[in-house]
Structure formats: structure tokens, C-alpha cells
N, C-alpha and C. Protein backbone atom coordinates (compact mmCIF):
# COMPACT_ATOMS: atom_id res chain seq x y z
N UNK A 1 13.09 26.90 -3.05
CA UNK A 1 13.82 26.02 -2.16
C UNK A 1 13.80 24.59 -2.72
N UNK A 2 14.76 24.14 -2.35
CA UNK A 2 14.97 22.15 -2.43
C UNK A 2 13.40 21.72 -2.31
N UNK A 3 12.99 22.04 -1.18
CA UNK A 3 11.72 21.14 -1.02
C UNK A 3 10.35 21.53 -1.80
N UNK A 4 10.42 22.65 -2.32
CA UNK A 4 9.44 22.96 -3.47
C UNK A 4 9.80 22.17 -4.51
N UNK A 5 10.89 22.43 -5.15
CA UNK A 5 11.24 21.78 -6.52
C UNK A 5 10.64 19.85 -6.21
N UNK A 6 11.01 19.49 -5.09
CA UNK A 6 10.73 18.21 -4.58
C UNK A 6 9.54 18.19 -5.16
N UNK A 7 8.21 18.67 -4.58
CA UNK A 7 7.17 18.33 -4.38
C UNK A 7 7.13 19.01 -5.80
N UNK A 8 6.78 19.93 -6.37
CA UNK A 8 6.41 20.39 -8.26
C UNK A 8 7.12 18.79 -9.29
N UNK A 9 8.17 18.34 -8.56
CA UNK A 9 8.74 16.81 -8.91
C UNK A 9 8.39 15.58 -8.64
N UNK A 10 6.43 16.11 -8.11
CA UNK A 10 5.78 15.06 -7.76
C UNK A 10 6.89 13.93 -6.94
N UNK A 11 8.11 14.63 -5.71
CA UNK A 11 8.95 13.67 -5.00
C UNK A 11 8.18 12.95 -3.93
N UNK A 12 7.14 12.97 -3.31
CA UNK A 12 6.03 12.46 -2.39
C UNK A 12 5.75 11.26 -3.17
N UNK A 13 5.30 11.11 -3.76
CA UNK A 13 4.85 9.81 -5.02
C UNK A 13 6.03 9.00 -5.24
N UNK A 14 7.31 9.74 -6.01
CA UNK A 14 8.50 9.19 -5.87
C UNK A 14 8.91 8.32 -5.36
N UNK A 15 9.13 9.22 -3.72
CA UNK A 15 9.99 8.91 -2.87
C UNK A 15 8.81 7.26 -2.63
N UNK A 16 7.49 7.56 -2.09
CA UNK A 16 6.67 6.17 -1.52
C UNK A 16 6.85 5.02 -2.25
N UNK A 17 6.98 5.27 -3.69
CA UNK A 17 6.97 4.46 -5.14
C UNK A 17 8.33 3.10 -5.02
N UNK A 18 9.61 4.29 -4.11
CA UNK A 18 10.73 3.74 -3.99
C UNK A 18 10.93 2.74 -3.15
N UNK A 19 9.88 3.44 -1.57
CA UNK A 19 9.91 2.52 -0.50
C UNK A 19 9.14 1.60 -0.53
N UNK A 20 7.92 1.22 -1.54
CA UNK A 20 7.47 0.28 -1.72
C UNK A 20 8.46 -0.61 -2.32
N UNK A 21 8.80 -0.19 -3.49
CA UNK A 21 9.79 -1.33 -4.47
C UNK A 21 11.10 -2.13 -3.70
N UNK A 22 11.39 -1.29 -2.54
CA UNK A 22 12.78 -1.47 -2.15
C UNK A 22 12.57 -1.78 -0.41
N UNK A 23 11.14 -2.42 -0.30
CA UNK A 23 10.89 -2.90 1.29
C UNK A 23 11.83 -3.18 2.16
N UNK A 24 12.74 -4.09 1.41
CA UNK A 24 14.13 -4.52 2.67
C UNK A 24 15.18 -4.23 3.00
N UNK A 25 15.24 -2.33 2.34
CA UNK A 25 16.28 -1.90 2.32
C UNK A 25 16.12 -0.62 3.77
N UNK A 26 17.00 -0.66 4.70
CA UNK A 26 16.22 -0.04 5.93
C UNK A 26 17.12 1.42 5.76
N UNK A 27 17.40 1.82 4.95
CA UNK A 27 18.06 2.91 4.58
C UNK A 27 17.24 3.27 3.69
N UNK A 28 16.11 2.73 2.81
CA UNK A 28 15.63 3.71 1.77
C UNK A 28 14.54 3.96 2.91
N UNK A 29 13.89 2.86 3.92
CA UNK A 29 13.01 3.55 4.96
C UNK A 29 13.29 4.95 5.31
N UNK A 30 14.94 4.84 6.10
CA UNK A 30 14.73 5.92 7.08
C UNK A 30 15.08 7.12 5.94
N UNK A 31 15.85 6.92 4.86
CA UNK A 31 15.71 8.33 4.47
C UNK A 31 14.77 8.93 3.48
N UNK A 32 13.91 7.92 3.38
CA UNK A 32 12.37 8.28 2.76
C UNK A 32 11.96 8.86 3.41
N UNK A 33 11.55 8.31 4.56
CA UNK A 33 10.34 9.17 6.18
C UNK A 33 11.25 10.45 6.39
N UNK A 34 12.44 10.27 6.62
CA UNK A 34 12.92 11.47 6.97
C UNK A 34 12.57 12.55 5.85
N UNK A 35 12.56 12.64 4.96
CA UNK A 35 12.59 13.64 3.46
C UNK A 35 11.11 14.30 3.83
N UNK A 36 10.29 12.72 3.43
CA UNK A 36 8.97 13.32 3.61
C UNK A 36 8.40 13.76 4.97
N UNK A 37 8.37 13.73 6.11
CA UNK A 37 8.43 14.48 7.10
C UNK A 37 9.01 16.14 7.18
N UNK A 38 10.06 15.62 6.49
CA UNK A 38 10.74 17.04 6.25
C UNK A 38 9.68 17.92 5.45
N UNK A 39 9.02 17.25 4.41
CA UNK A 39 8.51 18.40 3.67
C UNK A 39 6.89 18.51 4.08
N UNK A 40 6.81 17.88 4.82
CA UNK A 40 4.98 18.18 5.96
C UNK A 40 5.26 19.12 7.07
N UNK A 41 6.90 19.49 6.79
CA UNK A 41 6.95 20.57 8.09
C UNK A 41 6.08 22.05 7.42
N UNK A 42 5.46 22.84 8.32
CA UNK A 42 5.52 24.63 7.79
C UNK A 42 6.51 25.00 6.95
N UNK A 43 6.43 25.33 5.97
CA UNK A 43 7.51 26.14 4.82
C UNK A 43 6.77 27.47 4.66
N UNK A 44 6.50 28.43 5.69
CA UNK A 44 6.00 29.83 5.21
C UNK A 44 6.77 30.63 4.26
N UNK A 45 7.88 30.47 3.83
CA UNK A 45 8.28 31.29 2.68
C UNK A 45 7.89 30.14 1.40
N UNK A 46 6.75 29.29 1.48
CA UNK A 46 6.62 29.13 -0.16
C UNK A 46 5.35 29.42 0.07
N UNK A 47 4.69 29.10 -1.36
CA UNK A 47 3.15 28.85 -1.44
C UNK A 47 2.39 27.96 -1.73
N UNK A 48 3.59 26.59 -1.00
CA UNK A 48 2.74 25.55 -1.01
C UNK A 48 2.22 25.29 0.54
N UNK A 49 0.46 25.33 0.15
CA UNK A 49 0.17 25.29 1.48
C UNK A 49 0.27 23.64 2.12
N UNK A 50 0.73 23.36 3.61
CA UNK A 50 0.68 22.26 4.09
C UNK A 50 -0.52 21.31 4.45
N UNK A 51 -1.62 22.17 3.89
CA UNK A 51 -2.47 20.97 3.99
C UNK A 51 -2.42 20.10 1.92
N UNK A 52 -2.24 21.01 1.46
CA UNK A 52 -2.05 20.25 -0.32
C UNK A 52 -1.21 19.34 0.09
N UNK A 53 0.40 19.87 0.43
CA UNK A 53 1.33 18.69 1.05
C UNK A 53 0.97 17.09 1.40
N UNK A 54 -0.08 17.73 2.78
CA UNK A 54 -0.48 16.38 3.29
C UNK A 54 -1.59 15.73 1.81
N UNK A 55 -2.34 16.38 1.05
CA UNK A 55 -3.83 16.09 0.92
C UNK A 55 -2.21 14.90 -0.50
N UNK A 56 -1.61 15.59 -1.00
CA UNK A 56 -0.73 15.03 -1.86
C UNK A 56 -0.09 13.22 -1.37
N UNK A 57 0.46 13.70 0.40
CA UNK A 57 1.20 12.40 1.00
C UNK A 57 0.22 11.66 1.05
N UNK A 58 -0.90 11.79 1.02
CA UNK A 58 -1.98 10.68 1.62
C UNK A 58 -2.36 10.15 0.48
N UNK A 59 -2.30 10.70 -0.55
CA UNK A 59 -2.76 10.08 -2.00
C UNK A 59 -1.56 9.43 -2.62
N UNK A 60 -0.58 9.65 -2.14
CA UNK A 60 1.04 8.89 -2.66
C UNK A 60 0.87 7.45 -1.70
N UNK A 61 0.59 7.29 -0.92
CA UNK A 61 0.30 6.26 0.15
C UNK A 61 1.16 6.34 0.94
N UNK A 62 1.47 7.39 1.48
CA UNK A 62 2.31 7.55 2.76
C UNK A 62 1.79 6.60 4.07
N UNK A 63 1.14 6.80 4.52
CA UNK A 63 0.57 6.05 5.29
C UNK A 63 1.04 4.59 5.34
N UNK A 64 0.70 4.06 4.22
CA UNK A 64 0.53 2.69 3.96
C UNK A 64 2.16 2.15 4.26
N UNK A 65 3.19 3.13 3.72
CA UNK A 65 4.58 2.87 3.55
C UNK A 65 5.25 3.06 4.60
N UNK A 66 4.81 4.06 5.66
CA UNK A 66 5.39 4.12 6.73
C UNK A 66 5.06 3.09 7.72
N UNK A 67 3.58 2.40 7.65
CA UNK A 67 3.44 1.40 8.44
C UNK A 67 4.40 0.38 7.96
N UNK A 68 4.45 0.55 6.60
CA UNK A 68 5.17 -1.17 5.81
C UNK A 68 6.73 -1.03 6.61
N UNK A 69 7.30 0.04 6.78
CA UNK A 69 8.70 0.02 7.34
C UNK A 69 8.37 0.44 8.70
N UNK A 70 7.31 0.36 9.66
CA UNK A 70 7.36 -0.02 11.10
C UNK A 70 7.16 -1.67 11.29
N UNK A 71 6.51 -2.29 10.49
CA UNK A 71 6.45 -3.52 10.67
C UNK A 71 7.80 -4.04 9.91
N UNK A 72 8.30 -3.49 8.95
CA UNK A 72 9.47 -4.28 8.68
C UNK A 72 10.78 -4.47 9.87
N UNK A 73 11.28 -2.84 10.61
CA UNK A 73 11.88 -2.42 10.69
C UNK A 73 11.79 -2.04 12.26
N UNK A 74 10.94 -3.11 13.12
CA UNK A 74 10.42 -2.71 14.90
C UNK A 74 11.46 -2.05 15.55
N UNK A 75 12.82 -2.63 15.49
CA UNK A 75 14.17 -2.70 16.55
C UNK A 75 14.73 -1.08 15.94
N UNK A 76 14.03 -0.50 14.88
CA UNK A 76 15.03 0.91 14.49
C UNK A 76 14.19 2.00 15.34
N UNK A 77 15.18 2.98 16.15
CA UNK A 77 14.56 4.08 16.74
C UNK A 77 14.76 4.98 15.64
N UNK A 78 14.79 4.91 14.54
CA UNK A 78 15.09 5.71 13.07
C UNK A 78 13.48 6.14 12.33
N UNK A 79 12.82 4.97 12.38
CA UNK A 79 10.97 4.77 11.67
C UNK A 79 10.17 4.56 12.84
């Protein structure tokens, strides 16, 4: 699937790498969070298990990036 190839494409790292570089763009926010959310959902037809997923987002600095575009970005019901 799309979202395997994503993540074997180290896209978690990527995608955070992007939303750091590109803070004031409120479109790389929402369709960053959206992607990566997308791929912390259950995917039982692969064999990537969702806790690697997360153990992966948390070491990309997900965290850190999603706060950076709630404080950028208060007034969007999007982040």
C-alpha cells in the first residue's frame, strides 16, 4: 500500500523535516498532520506494526511539530 512505501521512505521524518522548514505555510501543517495521522491509523493488512509507527513519529519529532502548528495556526479547526 501507499502508506507502507511512505513509511520504508522514512516519510514520518520527511514529512516533520518539511513542517519544520516551512512553519508559515498552513497548508504544509494541515496536510502534514493529516498524512501522518493517517499512517498511526491500524493498517492490519501490512506488517508494520503501529506501535514501530508511533516509536518512528516520536523520534521524527512529531510531537514537537504538531504543537509548532497549534501555536502557529490557533483559529484553524484543520490542526
Amino acid at each position: 500500500s501507499l502508506e507502507v512505501e511512505l513509511i520504508k521512505l522514512d516519510g514520518i521524518r520527511k514529512i516533520c523535516r518539511v513542517m519544520n522548514d516551512v512553519p508559515e505555510s498552513l497548508e504544509v501543517a494541515r496536510h502534514g498532520i493529516a498524512i501522518m495521522f493517517d499512517l498511526l491509523r491500524e493498517m492490519p493488512e501490512t506488517l508494520i506494526s503501529v506501535s514501530e509507527i508511533r516509536r518512528i513519529a516520536v523520534g521524527a519529532g512529531m510531537h514537537q511539530v504538531v504543537r509548532n502548528a497549534m501555536d502557529a495556526f490557533p483559529s484553524s479547526n484543520e490542526i
